[in-house]
C-alpha atoms as a PDB file:
ATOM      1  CA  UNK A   1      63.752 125.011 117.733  1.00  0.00           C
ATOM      2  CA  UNK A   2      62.948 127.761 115.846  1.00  0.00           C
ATOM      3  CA  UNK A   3      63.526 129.198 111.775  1.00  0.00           C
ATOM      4  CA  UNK A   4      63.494 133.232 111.564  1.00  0.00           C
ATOM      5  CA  UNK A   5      64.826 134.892 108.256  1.00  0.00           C
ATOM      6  CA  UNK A   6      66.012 131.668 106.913  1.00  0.00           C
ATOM      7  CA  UNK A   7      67.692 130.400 109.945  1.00  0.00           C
ATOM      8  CA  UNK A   8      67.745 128.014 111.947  1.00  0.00           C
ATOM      9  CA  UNK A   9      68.085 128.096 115.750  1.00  0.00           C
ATOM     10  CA  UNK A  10      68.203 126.036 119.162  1.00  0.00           C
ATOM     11  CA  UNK A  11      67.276 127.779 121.740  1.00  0.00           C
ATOM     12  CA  UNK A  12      68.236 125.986 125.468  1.00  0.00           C
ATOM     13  CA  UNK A  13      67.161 126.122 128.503  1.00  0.00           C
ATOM     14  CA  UNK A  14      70.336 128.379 129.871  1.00  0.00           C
ATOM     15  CA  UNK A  15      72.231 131.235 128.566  1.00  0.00           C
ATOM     16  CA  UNK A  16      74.320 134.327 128.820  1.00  0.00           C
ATOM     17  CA  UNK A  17      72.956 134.463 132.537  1.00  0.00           C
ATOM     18  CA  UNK A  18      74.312 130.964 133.593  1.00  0.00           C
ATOM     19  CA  UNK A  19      77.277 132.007 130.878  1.00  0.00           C
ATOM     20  CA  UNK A  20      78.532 135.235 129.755  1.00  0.00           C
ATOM     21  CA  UNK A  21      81.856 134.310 128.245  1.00  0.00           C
ATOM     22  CA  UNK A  22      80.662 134.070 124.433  1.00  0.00           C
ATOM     23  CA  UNK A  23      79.135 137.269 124.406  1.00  0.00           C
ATOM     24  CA  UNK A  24      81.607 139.108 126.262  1.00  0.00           C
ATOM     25  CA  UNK A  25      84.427 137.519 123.730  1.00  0.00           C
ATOM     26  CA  UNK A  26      82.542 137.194 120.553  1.00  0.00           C
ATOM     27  CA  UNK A  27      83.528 133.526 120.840  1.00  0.00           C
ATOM     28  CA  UNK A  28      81.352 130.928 119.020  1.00  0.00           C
ATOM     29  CA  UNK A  29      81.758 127.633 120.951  1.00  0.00           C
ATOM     30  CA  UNK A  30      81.883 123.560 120.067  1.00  0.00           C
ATOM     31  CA  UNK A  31      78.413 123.052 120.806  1.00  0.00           C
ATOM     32  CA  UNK A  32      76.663 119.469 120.135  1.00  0.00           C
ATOM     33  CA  UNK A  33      74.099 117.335 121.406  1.00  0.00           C
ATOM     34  CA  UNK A  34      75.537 114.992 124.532  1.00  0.00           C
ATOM     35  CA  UNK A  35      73.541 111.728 123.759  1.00  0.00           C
ATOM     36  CA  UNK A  36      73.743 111.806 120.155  1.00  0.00           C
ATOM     37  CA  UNK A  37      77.530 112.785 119.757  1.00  0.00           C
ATOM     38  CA  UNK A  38      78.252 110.052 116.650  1.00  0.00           C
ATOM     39  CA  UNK A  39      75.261 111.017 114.745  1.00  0.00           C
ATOM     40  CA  UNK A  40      75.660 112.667 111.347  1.00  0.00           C
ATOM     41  CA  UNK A  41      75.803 116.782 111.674  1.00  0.00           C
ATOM     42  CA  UNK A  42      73.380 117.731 109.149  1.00  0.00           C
ATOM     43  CA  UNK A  43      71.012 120.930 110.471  1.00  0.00           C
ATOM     44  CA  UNK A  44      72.733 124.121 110.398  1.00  0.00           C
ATOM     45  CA  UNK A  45      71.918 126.342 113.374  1.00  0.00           C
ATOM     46  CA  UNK A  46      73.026 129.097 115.558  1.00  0.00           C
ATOM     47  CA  UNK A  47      72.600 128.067 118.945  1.00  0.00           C
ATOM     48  CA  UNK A  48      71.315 130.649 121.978  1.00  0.00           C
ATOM     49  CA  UNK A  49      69.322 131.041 124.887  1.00  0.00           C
ATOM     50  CA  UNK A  50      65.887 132.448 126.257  1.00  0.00           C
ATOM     51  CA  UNK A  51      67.242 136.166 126.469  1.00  0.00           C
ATOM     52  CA  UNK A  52      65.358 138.305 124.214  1.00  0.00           C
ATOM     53  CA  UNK A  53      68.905 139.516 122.972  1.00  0.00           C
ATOM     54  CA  UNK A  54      70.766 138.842 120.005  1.00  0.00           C
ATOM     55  CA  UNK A  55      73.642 138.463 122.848  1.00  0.00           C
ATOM     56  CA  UNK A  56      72.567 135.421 123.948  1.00  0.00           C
ATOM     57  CA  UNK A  57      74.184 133.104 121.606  1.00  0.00           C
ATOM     58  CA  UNK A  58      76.797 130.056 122.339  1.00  0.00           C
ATOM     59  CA  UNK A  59      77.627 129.250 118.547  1.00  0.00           C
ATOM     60  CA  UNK A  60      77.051 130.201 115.138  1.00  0.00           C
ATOM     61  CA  UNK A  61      76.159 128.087 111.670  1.00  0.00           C
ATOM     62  CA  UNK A  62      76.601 125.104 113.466  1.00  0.00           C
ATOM     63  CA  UNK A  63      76.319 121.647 111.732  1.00  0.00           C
ATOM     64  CA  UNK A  64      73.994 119.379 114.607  1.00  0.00           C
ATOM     65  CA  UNK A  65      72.309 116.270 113.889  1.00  0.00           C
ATOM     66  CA  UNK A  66      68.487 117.072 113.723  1.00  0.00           C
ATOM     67  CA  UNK A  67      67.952 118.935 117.200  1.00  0.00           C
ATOM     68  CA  UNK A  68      64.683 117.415 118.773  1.00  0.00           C
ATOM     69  CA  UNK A  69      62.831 119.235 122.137  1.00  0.00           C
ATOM     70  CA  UNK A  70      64.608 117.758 124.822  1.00  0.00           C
ATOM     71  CA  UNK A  71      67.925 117.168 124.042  1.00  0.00           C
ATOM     72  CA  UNK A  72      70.690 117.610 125.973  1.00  0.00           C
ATOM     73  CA  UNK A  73      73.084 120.415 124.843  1.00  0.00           C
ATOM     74  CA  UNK A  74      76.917 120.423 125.607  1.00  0.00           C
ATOM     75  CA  UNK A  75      78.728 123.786 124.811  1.00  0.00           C
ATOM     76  CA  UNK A  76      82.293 122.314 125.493  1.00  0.00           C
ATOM     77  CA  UNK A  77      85.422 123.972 126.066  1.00  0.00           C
ATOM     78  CA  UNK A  78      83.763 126.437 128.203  1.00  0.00           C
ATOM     79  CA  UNK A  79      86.653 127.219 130.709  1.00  0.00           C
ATOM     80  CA  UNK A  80      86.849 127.426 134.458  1.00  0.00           C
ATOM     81  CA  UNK A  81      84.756 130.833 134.930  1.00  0.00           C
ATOM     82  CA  UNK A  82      81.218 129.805 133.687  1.00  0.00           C
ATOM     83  CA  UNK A  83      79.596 129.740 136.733  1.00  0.00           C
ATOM     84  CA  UNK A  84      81.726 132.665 138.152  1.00  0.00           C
ATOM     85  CA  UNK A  85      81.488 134.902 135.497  1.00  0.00           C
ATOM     86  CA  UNK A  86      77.451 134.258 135.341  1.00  0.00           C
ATOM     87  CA  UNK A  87      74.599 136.838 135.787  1.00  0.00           C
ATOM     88  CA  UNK A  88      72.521 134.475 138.530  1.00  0.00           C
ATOM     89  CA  UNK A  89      68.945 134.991 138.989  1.00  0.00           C
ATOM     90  CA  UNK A  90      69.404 137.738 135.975  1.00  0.00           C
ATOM     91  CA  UNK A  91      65.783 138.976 135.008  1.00  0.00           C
ATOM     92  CA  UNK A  92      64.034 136.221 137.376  1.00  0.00           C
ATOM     93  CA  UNK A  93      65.909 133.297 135.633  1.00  0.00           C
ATOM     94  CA  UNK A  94      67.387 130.428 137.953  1.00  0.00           C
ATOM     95  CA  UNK A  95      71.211 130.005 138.507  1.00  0.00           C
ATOM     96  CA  UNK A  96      72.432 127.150 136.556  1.00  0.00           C
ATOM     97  CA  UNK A  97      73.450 123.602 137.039  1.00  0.00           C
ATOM     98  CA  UNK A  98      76.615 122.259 136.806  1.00  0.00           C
ATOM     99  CA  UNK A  99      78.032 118.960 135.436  1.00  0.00           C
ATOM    100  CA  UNK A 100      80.700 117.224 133.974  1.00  0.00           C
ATOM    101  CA  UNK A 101      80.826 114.196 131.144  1.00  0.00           C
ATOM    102  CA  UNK A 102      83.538 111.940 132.007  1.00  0.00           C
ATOM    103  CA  UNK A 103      83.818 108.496 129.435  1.00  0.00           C
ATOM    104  CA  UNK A 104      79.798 109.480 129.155  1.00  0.00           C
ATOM    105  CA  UNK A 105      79.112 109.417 132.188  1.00  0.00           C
ATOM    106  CA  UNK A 106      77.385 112.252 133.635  1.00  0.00           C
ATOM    107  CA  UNK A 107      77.636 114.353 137.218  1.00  0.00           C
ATOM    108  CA  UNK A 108      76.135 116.921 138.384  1.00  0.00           C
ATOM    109  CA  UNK A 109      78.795 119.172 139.995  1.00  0.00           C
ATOM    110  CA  UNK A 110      76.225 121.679 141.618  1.00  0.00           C
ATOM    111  CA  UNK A 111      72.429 121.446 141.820  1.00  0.00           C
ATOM    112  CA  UNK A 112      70.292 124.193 139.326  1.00  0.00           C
ATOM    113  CA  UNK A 113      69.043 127.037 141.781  1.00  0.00           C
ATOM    114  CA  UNK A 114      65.597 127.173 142.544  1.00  0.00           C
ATOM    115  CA  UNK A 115      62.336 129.532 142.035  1.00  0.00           C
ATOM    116  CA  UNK A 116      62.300 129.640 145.965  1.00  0.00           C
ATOM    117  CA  UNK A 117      66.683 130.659 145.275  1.00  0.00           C
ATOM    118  CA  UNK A 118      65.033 134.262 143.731  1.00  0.00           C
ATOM    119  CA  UNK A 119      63.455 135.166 147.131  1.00  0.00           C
ATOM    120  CA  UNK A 120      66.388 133.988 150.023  1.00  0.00           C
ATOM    121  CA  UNK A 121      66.991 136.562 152.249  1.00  0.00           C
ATOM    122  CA  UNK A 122      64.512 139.248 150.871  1.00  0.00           C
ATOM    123  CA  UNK A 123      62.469 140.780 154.398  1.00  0.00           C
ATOM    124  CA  UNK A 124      58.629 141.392 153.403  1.00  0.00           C
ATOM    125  CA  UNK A 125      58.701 143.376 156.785  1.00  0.00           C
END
């Protein structure tokens, strides 16, 4: 969480790395928070990523229920290409998991890449 110039925003752990669509479309997606879906939406907030770009964002004055460290983030409707069209291992920064809620129940599709991911295959000869 943070407030900057009277806003509010969520920043998560992923972004236009593990999912450039938004920013190449100017698309502001349903966004909410997966474990708390029938609480009341009353914090307004854009919500991003760790880029230090203003690019980096999934959705824009947002109505959330009071976003807490450590929640899980959905940004739904997100299309087939997300892990496709995704900028892995862009500026040192893992490739991202992948899962799917089905009736709330969660699976992980593909595992998140890993620090030791960055280095495969480089030759320190």
């Amino acid at each position: 969480m943070k407030e900057s110039r009277g806003g509010n925003f969520v920043l998560t752990d992923g972004g236009i790395n593990n999912y450039l669509r938004p920013a190449l479309k100017k698309l502001t997606h349903s966004v909410d928070l997966i474990e708390r879906l029938n609480e009341a939406k009353r914090f307004s907030a854009n919500v991003g990523g760790p880029l230090c770009t203003p690019l980096d964002e999934y959705a824009r004055a947002i109505e959330l229920p009071k976003v807490r460290p450590g929640d899980l983030v959905g940004v739904f409707n997100a299309g087939a290409y997300g892990y496709s069209m995704s900028m892995h291992e862009f500026l040192g920064h893992r490739s991202p998991a992948e899962v799917i809620v089905d009736n709330g129940n969660v699976k992980e599709l593909r595992s998140r890449g890993t620090f030791s991911d960055l280095l495969a295959g480089q030759s320190w000869r």
